[in-house]
C-alpha atoms as a PDB file:
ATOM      1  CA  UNK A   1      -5.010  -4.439 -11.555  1.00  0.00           C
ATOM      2  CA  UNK A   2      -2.684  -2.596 -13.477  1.00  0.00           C
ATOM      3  CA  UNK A   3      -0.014  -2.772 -10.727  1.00  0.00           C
ATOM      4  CA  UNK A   4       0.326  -6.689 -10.832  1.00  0.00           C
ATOM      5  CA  UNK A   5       1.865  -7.027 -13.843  1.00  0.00           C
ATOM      6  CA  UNK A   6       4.327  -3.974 -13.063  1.00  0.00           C
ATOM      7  CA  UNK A   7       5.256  -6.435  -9.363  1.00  0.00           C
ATOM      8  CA  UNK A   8       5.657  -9.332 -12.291  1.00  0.00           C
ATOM      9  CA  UNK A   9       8.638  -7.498 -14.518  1.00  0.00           C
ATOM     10  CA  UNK A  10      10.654  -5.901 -11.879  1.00  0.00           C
ATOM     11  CA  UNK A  11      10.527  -9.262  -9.988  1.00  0.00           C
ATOM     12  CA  UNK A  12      11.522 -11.064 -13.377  1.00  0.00           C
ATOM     13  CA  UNK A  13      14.375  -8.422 -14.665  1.00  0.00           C
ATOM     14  CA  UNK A  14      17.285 -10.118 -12.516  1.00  0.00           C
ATOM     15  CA  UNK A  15      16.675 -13.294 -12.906  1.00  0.00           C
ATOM     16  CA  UNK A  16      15.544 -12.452 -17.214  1.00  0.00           C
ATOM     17  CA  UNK A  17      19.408 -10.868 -16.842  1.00  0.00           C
ATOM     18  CA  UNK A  18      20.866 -12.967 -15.032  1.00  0.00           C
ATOM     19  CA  UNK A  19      19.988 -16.089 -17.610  1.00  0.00           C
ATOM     20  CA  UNK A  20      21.258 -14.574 -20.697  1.00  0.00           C
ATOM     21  CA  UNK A  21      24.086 -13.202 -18.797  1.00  0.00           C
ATOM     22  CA  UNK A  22      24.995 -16.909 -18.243  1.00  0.00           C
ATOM     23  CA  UNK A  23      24.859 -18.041 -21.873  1.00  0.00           C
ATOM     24  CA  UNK A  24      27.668 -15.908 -22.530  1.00  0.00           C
ATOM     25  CA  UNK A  25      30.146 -15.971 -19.512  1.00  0.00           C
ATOM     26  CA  UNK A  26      30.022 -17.283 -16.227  1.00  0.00           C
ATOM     27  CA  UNK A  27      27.557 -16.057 -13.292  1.00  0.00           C
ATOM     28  CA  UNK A  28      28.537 -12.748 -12.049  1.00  0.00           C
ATOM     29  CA  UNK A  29      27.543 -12.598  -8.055  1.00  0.00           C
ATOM     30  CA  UNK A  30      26.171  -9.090  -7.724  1.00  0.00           C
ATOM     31  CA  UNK A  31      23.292 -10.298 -10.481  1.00  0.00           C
ATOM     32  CA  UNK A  32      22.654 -13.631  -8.824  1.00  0.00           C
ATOM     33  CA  UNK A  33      21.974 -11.848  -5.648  1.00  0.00           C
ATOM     34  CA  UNK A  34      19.611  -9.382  -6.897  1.00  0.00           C
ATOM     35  CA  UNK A  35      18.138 -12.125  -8.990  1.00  0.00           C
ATOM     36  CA  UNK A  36      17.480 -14.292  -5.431  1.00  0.00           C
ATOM     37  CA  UNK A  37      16.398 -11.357  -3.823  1.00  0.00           C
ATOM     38  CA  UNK A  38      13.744  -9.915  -6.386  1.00  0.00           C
ATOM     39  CA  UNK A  39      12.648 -13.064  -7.265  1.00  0.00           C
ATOM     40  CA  UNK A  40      11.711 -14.182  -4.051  1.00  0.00           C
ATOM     41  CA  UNK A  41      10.381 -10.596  -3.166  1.00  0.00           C
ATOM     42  CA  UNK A  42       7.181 -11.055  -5.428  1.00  0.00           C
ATOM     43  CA  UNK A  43       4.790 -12.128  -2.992  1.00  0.00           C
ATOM     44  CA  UNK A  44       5.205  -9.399  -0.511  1.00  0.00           C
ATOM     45  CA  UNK A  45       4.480  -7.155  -3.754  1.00  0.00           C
ATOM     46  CA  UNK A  46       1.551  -8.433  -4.929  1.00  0.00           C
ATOM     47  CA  UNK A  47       0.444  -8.869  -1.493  1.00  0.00           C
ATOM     48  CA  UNK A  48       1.246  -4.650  -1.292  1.00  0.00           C
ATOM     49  CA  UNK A  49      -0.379  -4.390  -4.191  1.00  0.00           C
ATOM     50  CA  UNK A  50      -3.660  -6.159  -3.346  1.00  0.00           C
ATOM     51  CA  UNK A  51      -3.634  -4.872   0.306  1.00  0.00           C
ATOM     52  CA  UNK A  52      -4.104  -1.508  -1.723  1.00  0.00           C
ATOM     53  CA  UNK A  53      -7.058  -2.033  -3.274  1.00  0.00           C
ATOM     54  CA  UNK A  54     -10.182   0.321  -2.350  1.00  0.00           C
ATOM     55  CA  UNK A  55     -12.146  -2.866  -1.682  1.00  0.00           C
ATOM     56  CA  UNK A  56      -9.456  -4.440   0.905  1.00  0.00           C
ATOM     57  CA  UNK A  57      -9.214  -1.333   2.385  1.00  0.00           C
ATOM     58  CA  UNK A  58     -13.142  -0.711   2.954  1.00  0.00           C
ATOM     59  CA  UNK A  59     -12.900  -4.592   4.349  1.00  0.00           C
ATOM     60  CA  UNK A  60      -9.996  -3.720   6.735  1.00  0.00           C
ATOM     61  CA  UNK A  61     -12.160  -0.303   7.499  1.00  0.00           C
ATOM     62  CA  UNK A  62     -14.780  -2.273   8.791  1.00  0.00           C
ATOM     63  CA  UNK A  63     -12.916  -4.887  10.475  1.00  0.00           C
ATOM     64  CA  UNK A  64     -11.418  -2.149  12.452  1.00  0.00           C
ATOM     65  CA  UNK A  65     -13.738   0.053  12.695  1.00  0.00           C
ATOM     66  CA  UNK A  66     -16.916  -2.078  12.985  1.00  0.00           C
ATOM     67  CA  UNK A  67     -18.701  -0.471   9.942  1.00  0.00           C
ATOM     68  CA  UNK A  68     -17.744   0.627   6.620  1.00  0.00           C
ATOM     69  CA  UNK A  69     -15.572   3.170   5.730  1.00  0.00           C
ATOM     70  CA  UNK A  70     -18.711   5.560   4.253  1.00  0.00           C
ATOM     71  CA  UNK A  71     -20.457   5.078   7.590  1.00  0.00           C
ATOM     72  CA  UNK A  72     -17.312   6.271   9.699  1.00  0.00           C
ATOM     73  CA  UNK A  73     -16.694   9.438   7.336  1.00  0.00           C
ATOM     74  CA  UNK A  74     -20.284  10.409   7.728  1.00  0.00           C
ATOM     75  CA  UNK A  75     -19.940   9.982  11.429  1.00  0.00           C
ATOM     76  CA  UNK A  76     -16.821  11.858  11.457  1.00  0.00           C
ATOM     77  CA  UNK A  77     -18.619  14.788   9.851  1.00  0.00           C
ATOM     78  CA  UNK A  78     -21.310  14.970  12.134  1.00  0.00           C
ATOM     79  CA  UNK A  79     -18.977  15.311  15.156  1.00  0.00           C
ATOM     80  CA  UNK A  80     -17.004  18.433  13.519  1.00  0.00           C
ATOM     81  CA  UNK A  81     -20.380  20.571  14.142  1.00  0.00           C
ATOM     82  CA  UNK A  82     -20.013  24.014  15.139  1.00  0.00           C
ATOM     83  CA  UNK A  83     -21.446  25.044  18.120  1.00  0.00           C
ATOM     84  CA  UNK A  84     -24.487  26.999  18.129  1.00  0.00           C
ATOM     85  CA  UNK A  85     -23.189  30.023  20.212  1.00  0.00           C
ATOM     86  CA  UNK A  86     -19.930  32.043  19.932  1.00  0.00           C
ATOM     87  CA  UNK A  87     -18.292  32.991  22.893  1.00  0.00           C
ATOM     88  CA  UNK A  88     -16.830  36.583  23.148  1.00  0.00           C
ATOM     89  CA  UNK A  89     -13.350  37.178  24.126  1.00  0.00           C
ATOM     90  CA  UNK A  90     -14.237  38.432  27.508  1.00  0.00           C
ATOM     91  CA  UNK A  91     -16.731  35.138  28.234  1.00  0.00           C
ATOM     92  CA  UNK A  92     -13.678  32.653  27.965  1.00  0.00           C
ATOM     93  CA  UNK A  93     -11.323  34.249  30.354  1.00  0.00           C
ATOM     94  CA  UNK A  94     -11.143  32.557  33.752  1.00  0.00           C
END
């Protein structure tokens, strides 16, 4: 949650610039551009920003997956056992 409002000012800075800028003087193009581009760039961020959550990502574990994302790690666990018997040196030769 904390990140939203972070997407929200650097989204905002250009175009928060770029409006006092033109009080003063006229519009200088480098700041409209990087007004048009950050402002319209907010969406993907706060869709980065939600697709980051733990509970999105447990969703998108089980939609890929098939099961949660605690199910899979236990399961992933159980199939790095160690086997039973060592082999010597000499046994794995061919």
């Amino acid at each position: 949650m904390v990140w939203y409002p972070v997407v929200l000012v650097i989204c905002y800075i250009f175009g928060t610039i770029n409006r006092i800028q033109n009080i003063f003087s006229p519009p200088i193009y480098e700041i409209v551009i990087l007004h048009a581009l950050f402002q319209s760039s907010q969406g993907i961020g706060n869709a980065i920003v939600y697709g980051t959550t733990p509970s999105v990502q447990e969703a998108l574990g089980e939609m890929v997956y098939g099961k949660n994302s605690a199910q899979q790690n236990m399961i992933d666990e159980e199939s790095n056992f160690e086997p039973a018997v060592e082999l010597s040196q000499s046994e794995t030769k061919y």
